[in-house]
N, C-alpha and C. Protein backbone atom coordinates (compact mmCIF):
# COMPACT_ATOMS: atom_id res chain seq x y z
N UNK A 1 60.94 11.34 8.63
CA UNK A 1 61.39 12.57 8.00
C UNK A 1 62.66 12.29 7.20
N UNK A 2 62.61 12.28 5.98
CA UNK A 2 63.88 12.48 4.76
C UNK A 2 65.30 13.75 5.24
N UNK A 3 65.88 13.41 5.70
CA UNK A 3 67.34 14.58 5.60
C UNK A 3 67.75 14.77 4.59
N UNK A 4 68.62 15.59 4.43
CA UNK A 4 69.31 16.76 3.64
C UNK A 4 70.28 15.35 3.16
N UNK A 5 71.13 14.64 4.05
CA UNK A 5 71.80 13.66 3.90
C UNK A 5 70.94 12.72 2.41
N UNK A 6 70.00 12.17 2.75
CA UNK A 6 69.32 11.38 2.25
C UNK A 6 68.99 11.88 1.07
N UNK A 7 68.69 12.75 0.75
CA UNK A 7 68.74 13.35 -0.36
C UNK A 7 69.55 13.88 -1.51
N UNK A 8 70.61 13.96 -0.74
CA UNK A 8 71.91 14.23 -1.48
C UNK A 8 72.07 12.30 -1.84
N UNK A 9 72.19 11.42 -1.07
CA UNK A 9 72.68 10.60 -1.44
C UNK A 9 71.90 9.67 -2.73
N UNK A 10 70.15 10.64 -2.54
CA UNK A 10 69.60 10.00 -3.63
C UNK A 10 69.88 10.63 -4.91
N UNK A 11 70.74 11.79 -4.73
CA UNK A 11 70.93 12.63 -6.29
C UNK A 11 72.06 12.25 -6.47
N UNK A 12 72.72 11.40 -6.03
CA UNK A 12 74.00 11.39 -6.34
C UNK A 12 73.71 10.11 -7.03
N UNK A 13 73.08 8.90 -6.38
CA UNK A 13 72.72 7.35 -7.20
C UNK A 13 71.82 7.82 -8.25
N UNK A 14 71.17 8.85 -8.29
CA UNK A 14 70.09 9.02 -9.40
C UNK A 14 71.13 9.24 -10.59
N UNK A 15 71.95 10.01 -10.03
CA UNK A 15 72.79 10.55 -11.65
C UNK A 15 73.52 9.92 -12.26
N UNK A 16 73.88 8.51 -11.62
CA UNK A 16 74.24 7.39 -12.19
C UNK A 16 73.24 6.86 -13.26
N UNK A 17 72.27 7.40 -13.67
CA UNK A 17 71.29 6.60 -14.78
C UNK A 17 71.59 7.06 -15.86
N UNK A 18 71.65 6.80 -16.80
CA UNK A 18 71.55 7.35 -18.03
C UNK A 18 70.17 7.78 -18.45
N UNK A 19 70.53 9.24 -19.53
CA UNK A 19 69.21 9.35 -19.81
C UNK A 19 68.51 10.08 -18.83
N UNK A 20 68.92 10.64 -17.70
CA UNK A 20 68.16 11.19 -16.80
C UNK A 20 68.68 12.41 -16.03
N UNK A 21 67.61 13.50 -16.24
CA UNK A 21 68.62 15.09 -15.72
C UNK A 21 67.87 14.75 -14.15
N UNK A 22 69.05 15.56 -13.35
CA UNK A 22 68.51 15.55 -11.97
C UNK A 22 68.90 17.01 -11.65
N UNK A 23 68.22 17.67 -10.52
CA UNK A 23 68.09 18.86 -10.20
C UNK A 23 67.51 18.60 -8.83
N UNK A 24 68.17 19.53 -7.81
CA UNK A 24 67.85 19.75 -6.18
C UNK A 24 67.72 21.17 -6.10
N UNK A 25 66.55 21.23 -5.29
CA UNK A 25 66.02 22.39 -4.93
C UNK A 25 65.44 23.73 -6.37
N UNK A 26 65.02 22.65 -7.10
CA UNK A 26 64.78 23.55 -8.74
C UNK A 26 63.26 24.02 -8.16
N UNK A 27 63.21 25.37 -8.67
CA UNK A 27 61.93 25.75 -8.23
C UNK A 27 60.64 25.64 -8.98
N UNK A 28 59.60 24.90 -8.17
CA UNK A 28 58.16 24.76 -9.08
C UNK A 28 57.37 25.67 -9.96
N UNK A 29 57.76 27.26 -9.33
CA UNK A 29 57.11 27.75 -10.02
C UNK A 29 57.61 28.07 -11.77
N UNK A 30 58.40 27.50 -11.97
CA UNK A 30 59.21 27.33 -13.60
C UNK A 30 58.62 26.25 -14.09
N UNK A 31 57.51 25.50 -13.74
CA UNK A 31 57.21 24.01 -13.92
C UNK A 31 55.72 24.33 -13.96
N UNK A 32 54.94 24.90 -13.01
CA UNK A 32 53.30 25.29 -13.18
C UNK A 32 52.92 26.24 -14.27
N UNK A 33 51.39 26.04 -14.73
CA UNK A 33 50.90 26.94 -15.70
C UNK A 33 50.26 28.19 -14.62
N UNK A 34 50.41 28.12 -13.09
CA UNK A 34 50.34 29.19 -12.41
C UNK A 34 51.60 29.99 -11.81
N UNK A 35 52.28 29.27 -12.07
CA UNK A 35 53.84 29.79 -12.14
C UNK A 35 54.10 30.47 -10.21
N UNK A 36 53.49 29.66 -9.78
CA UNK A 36 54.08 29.40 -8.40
C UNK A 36 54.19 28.16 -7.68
N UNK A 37 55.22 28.22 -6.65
CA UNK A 37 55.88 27.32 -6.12
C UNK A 37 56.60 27.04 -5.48
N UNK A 38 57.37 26.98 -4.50
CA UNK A 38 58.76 26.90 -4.01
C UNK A 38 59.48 25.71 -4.57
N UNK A 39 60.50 25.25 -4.14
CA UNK A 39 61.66 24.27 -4.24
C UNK A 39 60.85 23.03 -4.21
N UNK A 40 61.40 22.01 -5.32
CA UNK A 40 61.43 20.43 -5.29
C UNK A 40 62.37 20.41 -4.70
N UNK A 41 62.58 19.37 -3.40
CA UNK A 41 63.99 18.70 -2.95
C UNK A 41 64.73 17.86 -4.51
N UNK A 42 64.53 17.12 -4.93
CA UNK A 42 64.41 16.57 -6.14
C UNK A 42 64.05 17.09 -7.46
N UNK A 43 64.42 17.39 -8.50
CA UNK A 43 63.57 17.36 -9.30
C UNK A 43 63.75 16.10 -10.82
N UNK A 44 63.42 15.76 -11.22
CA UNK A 44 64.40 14.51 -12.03
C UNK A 44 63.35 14.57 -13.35
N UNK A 45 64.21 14.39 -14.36
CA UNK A 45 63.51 14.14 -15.96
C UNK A 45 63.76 13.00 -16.48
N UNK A 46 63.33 12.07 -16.32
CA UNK A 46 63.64 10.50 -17.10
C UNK A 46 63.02 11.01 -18.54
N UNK A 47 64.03 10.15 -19.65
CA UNK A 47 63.85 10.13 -20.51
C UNK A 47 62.95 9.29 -21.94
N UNK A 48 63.01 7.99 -21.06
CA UNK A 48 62.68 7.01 -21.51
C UNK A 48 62.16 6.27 -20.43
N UNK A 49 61.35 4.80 -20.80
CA UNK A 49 60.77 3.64 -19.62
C UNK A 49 62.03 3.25 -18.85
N UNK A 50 62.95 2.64 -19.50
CA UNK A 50 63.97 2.06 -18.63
C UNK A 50 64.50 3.41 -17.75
N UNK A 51 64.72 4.76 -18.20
CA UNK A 51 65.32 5.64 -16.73
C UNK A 51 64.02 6.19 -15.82
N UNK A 52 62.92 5.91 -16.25
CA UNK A 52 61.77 6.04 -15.81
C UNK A 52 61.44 4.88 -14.32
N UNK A 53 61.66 3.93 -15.16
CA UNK A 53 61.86 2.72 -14.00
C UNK A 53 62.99 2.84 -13.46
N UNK A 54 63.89 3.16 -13.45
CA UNK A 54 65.06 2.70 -12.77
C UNK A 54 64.89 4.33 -11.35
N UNK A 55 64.45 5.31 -11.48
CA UNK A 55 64.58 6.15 -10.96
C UNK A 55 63.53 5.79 -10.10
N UNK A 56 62.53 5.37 -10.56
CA UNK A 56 61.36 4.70 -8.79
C UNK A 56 61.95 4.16 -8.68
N UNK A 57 62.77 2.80 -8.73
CA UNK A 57 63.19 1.91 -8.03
C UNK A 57 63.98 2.40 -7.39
N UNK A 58 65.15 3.50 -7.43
CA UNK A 58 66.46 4.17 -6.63
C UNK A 58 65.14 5.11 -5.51
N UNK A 59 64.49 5.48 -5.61
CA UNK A 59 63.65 6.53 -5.11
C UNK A 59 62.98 5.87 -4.11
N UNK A 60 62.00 4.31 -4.86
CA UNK A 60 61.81 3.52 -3.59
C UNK A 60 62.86 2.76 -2.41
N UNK A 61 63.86 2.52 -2.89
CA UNK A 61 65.24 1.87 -2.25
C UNK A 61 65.76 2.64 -1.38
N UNK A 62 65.80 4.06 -1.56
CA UNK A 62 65.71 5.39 -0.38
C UNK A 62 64.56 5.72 0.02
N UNK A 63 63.97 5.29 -0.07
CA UNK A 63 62.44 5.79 0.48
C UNK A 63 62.22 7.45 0.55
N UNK A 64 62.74 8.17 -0.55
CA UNK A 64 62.23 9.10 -0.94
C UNK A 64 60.31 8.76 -1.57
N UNK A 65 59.76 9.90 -1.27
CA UNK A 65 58.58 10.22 -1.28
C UNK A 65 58.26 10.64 -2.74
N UNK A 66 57.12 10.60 -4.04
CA UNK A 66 57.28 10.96 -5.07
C UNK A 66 56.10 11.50 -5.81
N UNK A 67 56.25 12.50 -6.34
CA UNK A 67 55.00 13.07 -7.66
C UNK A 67 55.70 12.69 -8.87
N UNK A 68 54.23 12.70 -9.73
CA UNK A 68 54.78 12.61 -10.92
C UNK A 68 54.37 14.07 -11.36
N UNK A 69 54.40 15.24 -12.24
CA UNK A 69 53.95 15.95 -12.20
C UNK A 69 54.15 15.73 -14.00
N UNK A 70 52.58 16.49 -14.51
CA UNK A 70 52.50 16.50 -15.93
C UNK A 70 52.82 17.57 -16.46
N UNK A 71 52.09 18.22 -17.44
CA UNK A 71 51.94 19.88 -17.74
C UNK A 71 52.35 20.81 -16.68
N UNK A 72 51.80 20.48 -15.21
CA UNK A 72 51.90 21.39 -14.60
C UNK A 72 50.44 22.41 -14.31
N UNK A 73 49.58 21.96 -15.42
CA UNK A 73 48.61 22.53 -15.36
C UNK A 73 47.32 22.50 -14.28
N UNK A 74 47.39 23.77 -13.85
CA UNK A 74 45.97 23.45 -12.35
C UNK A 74 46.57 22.75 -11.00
N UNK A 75 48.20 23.24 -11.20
CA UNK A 75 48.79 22.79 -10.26
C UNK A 75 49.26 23.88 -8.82
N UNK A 76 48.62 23.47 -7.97
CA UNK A 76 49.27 24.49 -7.10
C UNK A 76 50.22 23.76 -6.40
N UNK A 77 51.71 24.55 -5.84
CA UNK A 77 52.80 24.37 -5.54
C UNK A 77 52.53 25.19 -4.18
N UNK A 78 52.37 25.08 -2.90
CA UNK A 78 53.05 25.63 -1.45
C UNK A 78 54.54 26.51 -1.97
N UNK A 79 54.60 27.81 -1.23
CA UNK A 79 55.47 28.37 -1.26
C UNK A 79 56.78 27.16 -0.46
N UNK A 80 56.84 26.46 0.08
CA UNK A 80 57.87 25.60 1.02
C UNK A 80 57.72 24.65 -0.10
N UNK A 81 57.37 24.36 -0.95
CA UNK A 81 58.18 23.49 -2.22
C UNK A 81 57.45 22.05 -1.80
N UNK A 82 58.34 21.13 -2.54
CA UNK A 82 58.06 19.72 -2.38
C UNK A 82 58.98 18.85 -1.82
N UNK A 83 58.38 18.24 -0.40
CA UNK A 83 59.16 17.50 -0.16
C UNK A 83 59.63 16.31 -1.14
N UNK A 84 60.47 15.38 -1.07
CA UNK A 84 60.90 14.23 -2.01
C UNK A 84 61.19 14.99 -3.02
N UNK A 85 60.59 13.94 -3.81
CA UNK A 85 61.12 14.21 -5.67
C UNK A 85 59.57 14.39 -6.61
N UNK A 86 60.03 14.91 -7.40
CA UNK A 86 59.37 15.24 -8.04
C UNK A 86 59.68 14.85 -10.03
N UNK A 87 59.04 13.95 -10.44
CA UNK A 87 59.70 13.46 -11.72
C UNK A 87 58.77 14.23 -12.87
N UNK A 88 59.18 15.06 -13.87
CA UNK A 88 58.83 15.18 -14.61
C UNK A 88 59.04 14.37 -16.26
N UNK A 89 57.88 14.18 -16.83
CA UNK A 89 58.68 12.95 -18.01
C UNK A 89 59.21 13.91 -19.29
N UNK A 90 60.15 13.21 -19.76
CA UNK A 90 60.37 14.29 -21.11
C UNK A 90 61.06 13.43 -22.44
N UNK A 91 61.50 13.83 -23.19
CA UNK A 91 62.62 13.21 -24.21
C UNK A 91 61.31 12.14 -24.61
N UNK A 92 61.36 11.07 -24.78
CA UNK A 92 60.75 9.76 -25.67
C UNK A 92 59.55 9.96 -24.86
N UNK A 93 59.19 10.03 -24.00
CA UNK A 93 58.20 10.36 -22.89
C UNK A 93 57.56 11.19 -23.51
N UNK A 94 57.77 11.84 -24.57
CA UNK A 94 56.46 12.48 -24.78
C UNK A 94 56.11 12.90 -25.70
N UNK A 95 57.01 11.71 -26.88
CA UNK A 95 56.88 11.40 -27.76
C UNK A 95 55.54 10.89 -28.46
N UNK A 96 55.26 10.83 -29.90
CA UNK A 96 53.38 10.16 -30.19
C UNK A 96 54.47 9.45 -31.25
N UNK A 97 53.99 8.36 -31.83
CA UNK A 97 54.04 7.60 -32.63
C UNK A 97 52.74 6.70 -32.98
N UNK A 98 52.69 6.02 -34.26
CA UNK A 98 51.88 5.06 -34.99
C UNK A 98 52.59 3.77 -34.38
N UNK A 99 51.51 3.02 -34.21
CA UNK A 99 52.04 1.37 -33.98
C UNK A 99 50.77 0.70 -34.47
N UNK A 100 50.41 -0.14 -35.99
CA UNK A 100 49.53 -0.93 -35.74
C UNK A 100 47.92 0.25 -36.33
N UNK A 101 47.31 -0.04 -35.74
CA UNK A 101 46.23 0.58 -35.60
C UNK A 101 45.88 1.34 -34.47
N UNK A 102 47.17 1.61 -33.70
CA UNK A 102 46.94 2.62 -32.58
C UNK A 102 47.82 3.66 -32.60
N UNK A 103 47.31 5.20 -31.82
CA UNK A 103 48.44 6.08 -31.76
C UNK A 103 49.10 5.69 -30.22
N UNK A 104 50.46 5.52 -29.76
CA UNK A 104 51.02 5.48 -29.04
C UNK A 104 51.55 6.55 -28.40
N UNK A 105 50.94 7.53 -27.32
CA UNK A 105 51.68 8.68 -26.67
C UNK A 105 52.40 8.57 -25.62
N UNK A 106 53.67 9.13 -25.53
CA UNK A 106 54.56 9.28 -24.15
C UNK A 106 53.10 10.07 -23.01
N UNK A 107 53.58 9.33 -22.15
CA UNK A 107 52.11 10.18 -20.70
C UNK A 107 52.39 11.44 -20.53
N UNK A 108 53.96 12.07 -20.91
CA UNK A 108 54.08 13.46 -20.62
C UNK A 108 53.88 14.21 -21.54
N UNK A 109 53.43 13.49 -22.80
CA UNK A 109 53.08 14.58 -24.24
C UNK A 109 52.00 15.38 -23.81
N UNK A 110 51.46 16.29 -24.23
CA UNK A 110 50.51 17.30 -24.38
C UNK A 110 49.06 16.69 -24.62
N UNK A 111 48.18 16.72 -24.08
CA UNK A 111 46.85 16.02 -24.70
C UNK A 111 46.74 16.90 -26.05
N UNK A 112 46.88 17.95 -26.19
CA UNK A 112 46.50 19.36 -26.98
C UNK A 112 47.35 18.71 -28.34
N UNK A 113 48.43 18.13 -27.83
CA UNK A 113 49.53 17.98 -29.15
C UNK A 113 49.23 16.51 -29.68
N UNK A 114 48.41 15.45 -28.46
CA UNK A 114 47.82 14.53 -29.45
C UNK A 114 46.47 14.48 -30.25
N UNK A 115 46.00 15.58 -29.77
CA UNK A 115 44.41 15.83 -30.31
C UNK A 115 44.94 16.67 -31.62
N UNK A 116 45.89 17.57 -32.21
CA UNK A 116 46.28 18.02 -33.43
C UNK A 116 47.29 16.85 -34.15
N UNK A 117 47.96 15.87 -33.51
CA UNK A 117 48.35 15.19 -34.26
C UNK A 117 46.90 13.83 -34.86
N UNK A 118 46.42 13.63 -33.58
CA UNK A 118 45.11 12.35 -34.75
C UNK A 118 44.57 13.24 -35.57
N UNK A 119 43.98 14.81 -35.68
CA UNK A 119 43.77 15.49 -36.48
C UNK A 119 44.13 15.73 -37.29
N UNK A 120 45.19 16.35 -37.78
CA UNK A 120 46.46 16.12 -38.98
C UNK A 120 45.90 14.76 -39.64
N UNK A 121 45.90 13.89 -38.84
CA UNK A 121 46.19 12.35 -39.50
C UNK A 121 44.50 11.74 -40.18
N UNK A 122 43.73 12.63 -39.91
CA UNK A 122 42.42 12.34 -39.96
C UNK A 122 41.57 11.15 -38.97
N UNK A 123 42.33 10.92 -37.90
CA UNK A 123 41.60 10.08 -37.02
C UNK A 123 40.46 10.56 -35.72
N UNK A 124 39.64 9.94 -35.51
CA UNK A 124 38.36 10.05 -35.06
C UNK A 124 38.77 9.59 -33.78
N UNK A 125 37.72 10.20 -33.04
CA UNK A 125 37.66 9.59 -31.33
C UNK A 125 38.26 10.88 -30.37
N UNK A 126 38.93 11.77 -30.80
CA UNK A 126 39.53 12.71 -29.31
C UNK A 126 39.15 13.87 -29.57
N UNK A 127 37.93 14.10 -30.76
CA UNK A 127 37.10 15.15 -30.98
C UNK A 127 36.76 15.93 -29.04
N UNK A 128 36.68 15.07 -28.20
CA UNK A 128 36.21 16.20 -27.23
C UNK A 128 36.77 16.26 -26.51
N UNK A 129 38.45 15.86 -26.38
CA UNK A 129 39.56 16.37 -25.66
C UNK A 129 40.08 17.24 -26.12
N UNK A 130 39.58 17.82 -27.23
CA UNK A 130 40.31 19.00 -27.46
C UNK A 130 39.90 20.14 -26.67
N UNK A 131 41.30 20.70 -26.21
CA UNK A 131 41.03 22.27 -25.33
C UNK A 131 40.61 21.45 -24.02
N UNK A 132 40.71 19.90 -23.56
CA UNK A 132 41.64 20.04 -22.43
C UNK A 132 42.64 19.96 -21.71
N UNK A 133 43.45 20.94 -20.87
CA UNK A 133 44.41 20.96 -20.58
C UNK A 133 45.59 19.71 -20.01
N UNK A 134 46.70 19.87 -20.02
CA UNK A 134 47.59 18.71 -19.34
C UNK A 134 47.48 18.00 -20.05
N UNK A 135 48.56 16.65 -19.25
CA UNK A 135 48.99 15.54 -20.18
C UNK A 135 48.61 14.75 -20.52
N UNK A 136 49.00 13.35 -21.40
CA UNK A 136 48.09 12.34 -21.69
C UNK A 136 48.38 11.54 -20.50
N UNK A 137 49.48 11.31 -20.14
CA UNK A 137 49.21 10.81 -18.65
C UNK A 137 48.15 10.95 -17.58
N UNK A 138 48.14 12.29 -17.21
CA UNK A 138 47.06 12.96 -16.18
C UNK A 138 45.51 12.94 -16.76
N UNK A 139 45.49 13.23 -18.15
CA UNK A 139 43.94 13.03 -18.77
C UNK A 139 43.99 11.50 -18.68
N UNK A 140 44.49 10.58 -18.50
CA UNK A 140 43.99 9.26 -18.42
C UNK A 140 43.79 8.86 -16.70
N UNK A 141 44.83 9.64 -16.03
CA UNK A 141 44.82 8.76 -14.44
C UNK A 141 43.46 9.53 -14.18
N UNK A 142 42.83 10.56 -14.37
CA UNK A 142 41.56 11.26 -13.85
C UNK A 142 40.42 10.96 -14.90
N UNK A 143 40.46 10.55 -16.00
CA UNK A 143 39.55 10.07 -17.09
C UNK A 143 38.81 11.29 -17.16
N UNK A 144 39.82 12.09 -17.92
CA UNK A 144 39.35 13.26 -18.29
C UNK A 144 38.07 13.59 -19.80
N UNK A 145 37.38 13.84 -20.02
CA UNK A 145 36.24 14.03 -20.64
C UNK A 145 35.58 15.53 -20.87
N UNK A 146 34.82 15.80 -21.39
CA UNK A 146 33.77 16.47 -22.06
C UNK A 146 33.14 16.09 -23.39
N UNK A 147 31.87 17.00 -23.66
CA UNK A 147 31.16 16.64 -24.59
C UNK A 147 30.92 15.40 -24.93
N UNK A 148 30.62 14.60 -23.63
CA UNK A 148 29.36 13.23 -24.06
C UNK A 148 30.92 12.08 -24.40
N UNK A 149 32.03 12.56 -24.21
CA UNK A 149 33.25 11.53 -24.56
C UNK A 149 34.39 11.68 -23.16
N UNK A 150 35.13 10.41 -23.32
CA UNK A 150 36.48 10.59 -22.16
C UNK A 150 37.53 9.54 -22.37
N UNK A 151 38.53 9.76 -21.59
CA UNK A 151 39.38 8.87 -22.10
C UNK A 151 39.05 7.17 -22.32
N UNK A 152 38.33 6.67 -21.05
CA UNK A 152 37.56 5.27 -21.12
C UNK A 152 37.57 4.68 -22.82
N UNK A 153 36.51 5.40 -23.44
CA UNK A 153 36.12 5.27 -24.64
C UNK A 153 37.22 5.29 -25.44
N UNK A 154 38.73 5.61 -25.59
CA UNK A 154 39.95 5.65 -26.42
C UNK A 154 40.66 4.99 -25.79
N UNK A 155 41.06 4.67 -24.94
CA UNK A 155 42.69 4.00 -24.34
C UNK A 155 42.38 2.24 -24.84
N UNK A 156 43.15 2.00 -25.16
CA UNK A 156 43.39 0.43 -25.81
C UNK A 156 44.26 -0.17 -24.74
N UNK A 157 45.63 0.31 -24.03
CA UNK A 157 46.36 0.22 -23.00
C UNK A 157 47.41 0.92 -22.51
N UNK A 158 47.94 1.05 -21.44
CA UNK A 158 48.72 1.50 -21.20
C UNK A 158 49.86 0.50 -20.65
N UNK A 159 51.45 1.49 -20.43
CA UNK A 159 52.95 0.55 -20.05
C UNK A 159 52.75 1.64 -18.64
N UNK A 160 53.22 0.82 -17.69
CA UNK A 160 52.74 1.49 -16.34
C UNK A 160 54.31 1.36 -15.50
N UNK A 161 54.97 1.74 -14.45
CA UNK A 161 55.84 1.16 -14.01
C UNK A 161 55.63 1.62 -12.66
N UNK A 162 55.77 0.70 -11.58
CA UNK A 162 55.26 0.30 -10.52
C UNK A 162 56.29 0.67 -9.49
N UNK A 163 55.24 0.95 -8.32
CA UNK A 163 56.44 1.26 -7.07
C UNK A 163 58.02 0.77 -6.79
N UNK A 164 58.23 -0.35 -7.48
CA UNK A 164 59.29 -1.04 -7.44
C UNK A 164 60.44 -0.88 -8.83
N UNK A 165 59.77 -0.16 -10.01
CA UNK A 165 60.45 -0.02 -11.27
C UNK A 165 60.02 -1.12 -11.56
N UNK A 166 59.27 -1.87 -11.91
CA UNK A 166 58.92 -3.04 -12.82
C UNK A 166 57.95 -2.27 -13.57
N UNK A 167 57.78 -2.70 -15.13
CA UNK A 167 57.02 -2.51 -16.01
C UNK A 167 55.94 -3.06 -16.20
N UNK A 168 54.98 -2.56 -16.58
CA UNK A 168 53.77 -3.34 -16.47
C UNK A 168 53.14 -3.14 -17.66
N UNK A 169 52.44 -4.10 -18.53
CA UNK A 169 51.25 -3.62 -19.46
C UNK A 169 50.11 -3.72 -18.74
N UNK A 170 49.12 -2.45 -19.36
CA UNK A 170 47.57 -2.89 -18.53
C UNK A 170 46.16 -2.15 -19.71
N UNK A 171 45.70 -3.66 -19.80
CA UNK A 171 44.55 -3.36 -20.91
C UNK A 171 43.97 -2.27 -20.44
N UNK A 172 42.42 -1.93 -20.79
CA UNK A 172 41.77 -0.91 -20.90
C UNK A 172 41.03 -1.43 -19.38
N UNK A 173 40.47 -3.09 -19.52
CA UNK A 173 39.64 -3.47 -18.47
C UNK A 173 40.54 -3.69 -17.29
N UNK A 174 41.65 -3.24 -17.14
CA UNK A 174 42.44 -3.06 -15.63
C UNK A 174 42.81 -1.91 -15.36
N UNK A 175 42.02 -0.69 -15.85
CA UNK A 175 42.04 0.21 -15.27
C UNK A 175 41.30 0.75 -14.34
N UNK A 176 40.23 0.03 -14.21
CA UNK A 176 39.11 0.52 -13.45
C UNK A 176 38.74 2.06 -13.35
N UNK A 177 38.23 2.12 -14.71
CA UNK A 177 37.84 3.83 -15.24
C UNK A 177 36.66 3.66 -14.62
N UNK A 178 36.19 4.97 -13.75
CA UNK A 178 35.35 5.52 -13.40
C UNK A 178 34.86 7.06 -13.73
N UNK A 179 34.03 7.87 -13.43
CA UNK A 179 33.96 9.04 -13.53
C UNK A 179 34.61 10.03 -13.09
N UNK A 180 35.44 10.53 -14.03
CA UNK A 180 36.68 11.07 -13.71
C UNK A 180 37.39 10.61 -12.86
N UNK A 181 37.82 9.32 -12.99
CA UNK A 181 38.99 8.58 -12.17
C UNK A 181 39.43 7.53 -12.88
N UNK A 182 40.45 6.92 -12.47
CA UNK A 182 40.90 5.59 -12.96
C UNK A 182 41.88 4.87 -12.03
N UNK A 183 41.74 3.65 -11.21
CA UNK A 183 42.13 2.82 -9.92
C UNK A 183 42.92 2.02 -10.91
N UNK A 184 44.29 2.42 -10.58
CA UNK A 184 44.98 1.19 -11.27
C UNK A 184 45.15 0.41 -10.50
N UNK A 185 45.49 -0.96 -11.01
CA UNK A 185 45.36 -2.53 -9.94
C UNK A 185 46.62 -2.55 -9.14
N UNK A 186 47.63 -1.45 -9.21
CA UNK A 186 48.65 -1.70 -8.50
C UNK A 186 49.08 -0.17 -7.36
N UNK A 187 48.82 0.48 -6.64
CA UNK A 187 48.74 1.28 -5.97
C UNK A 187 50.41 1.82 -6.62
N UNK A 188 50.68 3.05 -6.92
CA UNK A 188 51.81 3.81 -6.60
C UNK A 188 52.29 3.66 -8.33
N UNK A 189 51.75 3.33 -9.47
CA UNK A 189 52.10 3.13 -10.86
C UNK A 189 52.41 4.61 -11.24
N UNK A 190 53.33 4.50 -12.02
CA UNK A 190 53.37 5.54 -12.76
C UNK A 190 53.01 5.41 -14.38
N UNK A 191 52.47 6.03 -15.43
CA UNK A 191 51.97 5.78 -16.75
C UNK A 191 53.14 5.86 -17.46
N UNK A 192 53.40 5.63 -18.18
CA UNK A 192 54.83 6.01 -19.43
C UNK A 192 53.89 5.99 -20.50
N UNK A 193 53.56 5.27 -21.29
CA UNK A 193 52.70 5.72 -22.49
C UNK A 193 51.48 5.41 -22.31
N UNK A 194 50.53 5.32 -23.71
CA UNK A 194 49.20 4.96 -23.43
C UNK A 194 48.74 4.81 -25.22
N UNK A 195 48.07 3.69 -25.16
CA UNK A 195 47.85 3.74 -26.61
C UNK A 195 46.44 3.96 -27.08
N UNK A 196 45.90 5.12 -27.76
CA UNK A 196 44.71 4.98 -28.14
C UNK A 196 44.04 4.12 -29.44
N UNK A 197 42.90 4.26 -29.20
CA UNK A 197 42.14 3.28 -30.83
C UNK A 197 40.66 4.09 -30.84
């Protein structure tokens, strides 16, 4: 069981990061598209990969407990909140950019906001993610789909960062996409971007 102690002492090393808002006892239901929830013990916004990583690694080093939470969408929150922390991504995180011949999305961008940006741009392939909900993060860890398409068929790779804050690249064939799922090779990853083609 995590104390009150332990927790304070992880918001206090957390706020040493740059780049990263921290919040105790912020309530979930300001965070769900059902707009209930009680209290995160934690709540933390990394901005970028490096405060992204550095905040699992302080989180694993206290052995605080952790969600990543996306949109928020289809999320139910317990009135008694969340134990640990709870990281939401934001700032560069959820950001889209061009690299190459791929679009590059932060995992906390909007699927909705990358399916109107390849649109805008005239690019092909996320015709049947449109209108579904949550992030590009969460539409990739569940290999989200409709209409005869899913993420499988678009992701080129993703930057992953691991129970420990180490960074990881991971092609398309180490994801182990399944039907509506995806087993990453390292138990406890978190996504930071993801690049489609």
């Amino acid at each position: 069981m995590v104390t009150r102690a332990q927790i304070e002492a992880t918001a206090a090393a957390l706020q040493r990061i740059e780049g990263l808002t921290v919040l105790t006892d912020e309530p979930m239901a300001a965070h769900t598209s059902f707009g209930i929830g009680g209290p995160a013990e934690l709540f933390v916004i990394p901005t970028d990969i490096p405060s992204l990583s550095e905040t699992i690694r302080v989180l694993h080093d206290f052995g605080i407990q952790l969600v990543i939470l996306g949109n928020g969408t289809n999320v139910l929150v317990r009135d008694g909140g969340v134990r640990g922390a709870v990281i939401k991504l934001g700032g560069a995180l959820t950001e889209l950019r061009e690299e190459g011949e791929f679009v590059v999305a932060g995992a906390g961008a909007s699927l909705a906001t990358l399916c109107r940006y390849c649109a805008d741009k005239g690019w092909g392939g996320l015709l049947f993610a449109a209108g579904i909900p949550g992030s590009v993060g969460g539409a990739v860890l569940m290999n989200a789909g409709a209409n005869g398409g899913e993420m499988a068929d678009v992701v080129a790779w993703v930057v992953a960062v691991n129970a420990l804050g180490e960074v990881e690249r991971l092609t398309a064939d180490q994801l182990g996409f399944g039907y509506r799922s995806t087993e990453l090779p390292v138990p406890g990853c978190a996504i930071a971007e993801v690049a489609f083609q």
